[in-house]
N, C-alpha and C. Protein backbone atom coordinates (compact mmCIF):
# COMPACT_ATOMS: atom_id res chain seq x y z
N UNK A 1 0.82 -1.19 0.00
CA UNK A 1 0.00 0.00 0.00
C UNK A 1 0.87 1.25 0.00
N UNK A 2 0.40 2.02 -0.73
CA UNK A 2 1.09 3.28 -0.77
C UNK A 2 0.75 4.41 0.41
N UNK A 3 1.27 5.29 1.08
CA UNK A 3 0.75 6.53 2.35
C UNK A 3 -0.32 7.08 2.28
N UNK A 4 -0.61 7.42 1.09
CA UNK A 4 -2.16 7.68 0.90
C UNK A 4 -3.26 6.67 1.10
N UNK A 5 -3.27 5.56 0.87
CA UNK A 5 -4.10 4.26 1.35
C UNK A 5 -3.90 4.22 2.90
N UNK A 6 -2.90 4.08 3.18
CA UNK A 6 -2.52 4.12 4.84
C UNK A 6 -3.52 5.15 5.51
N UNK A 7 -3.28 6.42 5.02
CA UNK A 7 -3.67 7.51 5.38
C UNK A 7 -5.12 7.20 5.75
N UNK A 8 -5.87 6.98 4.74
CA UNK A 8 -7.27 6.96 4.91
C UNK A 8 -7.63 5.62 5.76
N UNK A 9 -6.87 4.63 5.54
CA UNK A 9 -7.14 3.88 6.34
C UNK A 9 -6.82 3.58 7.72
N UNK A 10 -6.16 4.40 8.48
CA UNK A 10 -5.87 4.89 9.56
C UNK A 10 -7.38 6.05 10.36
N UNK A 11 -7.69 7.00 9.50
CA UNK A 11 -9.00 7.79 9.98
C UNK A 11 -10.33 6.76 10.19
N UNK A 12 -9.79 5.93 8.73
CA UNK A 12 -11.42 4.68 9.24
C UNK A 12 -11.42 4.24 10.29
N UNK A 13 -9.86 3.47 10.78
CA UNK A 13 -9.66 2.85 11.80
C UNK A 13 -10.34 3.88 12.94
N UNK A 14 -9.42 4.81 12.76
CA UNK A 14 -9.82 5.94 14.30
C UNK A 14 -11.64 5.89 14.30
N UNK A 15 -12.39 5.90 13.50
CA UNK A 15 -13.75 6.80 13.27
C UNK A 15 -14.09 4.85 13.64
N UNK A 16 -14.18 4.64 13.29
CA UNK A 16 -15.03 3.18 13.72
C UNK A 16 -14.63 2.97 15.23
N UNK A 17 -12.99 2.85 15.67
CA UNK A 17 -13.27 2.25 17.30
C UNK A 17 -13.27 3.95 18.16
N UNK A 18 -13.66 5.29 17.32
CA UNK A 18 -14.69 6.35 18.41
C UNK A 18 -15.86 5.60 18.37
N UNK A 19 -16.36 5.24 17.24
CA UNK A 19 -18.30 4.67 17.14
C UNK A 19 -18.31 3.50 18.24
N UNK A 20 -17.28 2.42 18.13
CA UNK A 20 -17.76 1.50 19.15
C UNK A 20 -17.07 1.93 20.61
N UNK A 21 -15.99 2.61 20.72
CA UNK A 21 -16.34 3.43 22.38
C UNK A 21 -17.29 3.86 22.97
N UNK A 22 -17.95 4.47 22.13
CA UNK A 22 -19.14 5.48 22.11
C UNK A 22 -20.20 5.07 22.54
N UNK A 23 -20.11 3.21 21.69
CA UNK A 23 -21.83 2.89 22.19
C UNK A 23 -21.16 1.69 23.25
N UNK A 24 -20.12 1.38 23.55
CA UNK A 24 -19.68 0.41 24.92
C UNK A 24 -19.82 1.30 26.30
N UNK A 25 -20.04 2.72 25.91
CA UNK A 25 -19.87 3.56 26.62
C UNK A 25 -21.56 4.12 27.22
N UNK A 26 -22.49 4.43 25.99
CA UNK A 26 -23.67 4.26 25.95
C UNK A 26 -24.63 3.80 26.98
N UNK A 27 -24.16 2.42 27.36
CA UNK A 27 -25.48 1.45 27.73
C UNK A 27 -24.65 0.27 28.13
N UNK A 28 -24.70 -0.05 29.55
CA UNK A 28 -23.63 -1.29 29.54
C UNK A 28 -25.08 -2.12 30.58
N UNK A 29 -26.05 -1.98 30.18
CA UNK A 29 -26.83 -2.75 30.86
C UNK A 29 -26.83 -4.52 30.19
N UNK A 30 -27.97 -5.02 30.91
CA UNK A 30 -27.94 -6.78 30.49
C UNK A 30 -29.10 -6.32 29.19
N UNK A 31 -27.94 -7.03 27.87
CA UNK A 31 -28.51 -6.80 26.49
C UNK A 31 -28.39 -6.02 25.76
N UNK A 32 -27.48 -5.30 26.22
CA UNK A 32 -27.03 -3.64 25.25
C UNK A 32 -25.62 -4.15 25.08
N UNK A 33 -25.12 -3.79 24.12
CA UNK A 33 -23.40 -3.90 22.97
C UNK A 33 -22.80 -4.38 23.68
N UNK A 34 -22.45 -3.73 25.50
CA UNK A 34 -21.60 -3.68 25.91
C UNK A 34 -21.44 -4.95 26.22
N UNK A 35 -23.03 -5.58 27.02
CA UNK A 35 -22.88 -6.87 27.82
C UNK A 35 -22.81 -7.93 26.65
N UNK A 36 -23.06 -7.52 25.44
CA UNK A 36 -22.98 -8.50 24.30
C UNK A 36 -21.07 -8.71 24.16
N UNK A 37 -20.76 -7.83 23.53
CA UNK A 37 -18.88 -7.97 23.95
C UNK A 37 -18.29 -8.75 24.75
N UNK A 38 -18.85 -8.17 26.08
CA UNK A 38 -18.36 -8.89 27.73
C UNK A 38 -18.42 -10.36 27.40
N UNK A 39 -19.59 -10.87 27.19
CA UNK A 39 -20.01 -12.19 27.24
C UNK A 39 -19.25 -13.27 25.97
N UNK A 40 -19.02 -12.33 25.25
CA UNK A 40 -18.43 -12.70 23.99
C UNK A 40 -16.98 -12.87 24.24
N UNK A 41 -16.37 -11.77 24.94
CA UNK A 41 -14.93 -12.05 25.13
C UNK A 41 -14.81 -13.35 26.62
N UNK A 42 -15.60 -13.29 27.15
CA UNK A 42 -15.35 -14.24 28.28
C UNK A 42 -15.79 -15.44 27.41
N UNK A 43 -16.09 -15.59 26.90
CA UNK A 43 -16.44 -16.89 26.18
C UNK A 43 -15.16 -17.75 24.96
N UNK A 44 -14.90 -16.20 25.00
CA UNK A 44 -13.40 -16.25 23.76
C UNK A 44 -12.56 -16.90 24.84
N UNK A 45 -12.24 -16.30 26.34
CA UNK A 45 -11.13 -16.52 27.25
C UNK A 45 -11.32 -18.03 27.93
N UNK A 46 -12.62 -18.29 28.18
CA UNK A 46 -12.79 -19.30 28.80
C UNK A 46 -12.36 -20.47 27.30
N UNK A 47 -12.19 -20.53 26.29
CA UNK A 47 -12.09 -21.68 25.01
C UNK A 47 -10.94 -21.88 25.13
N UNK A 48 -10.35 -20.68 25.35
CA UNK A 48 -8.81 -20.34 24.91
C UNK A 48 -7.75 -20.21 26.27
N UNK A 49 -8.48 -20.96 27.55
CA UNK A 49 -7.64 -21.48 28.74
C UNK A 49 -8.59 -22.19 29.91
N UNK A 50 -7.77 -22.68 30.70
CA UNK A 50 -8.58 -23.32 32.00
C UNK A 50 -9.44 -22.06 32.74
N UNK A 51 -9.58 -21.27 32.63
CA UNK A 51 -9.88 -20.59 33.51
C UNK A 51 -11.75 -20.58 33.47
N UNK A 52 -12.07 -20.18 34.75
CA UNK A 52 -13.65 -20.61 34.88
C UNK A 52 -14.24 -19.55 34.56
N UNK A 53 -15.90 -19.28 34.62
CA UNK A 53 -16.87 -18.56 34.04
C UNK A 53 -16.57 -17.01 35.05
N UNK A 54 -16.51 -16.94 35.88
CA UNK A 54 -16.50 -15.96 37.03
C UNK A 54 -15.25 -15.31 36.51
N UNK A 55 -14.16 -15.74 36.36
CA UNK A 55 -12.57 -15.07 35.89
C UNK A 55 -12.38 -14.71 34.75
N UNK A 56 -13.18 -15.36 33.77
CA UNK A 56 -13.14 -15.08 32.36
C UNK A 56 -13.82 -13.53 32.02
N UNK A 57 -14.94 -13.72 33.14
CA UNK A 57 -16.01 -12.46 33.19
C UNK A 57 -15.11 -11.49 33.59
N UNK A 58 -14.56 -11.45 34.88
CA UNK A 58 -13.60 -10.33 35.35
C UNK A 58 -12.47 -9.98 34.42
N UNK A 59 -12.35 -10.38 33.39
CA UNK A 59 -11.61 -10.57 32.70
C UNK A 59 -11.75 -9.24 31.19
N UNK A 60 -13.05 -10.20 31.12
CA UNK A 60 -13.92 -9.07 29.76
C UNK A 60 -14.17 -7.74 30.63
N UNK A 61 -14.32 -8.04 31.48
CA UNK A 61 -15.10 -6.33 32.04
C UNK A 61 -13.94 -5.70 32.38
N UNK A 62 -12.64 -6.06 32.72
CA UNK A 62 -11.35 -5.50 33.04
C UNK A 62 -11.21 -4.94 31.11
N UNK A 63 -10.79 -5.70 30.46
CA UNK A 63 -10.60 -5.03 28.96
C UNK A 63 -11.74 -4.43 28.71
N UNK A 64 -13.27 -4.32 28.62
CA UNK A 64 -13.58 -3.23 28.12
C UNK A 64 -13.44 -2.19 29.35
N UNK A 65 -13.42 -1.86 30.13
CA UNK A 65 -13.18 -0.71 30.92
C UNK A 65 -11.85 -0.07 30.50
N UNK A 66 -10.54 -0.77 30.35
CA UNK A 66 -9.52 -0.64 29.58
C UNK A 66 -9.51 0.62 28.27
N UNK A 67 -10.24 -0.18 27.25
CA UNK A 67 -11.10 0.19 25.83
C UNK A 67 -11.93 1.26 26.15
N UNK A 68 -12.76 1.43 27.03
CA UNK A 68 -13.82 2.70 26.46
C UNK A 68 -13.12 3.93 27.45
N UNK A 69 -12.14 3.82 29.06
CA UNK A 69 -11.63 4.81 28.91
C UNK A 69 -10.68 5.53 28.64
């Protein structure tokens, strides 16, 4: 890719993870983006080691808190 491709594709990057800060940030109730993520990444963590449902959780909610501030 040439700097100009970079270029623009660097602002997409930025402008898409403001949009999903924005709405992790939004609404972190049970069923809104946020708790959809959470559940999603603890599910990713729990496949991908021994670790149990309770740690995996503390886990997702430690990275998005990380991520949205």
């Amino acid at each position: 890719m040439n700097d100009d491709n970079d270029k623009i594709s660097n602002i997409e990057y930025v402008s898409a993870m403001r949009a999903i800060r924005n709405e992790l940030k939004k609404d972190q109730s049970s069923g809104s983006t946020y708790h959809g993520w959470q559940s999603n990444l603890a599910c990713c963590i729990m496949d991908g080691s021994e670790l149990d449902h309770k740690t995996a959780n503390i886990i997702a909610v430690n990275f998005l808190r990380k991520l949205i501030d």
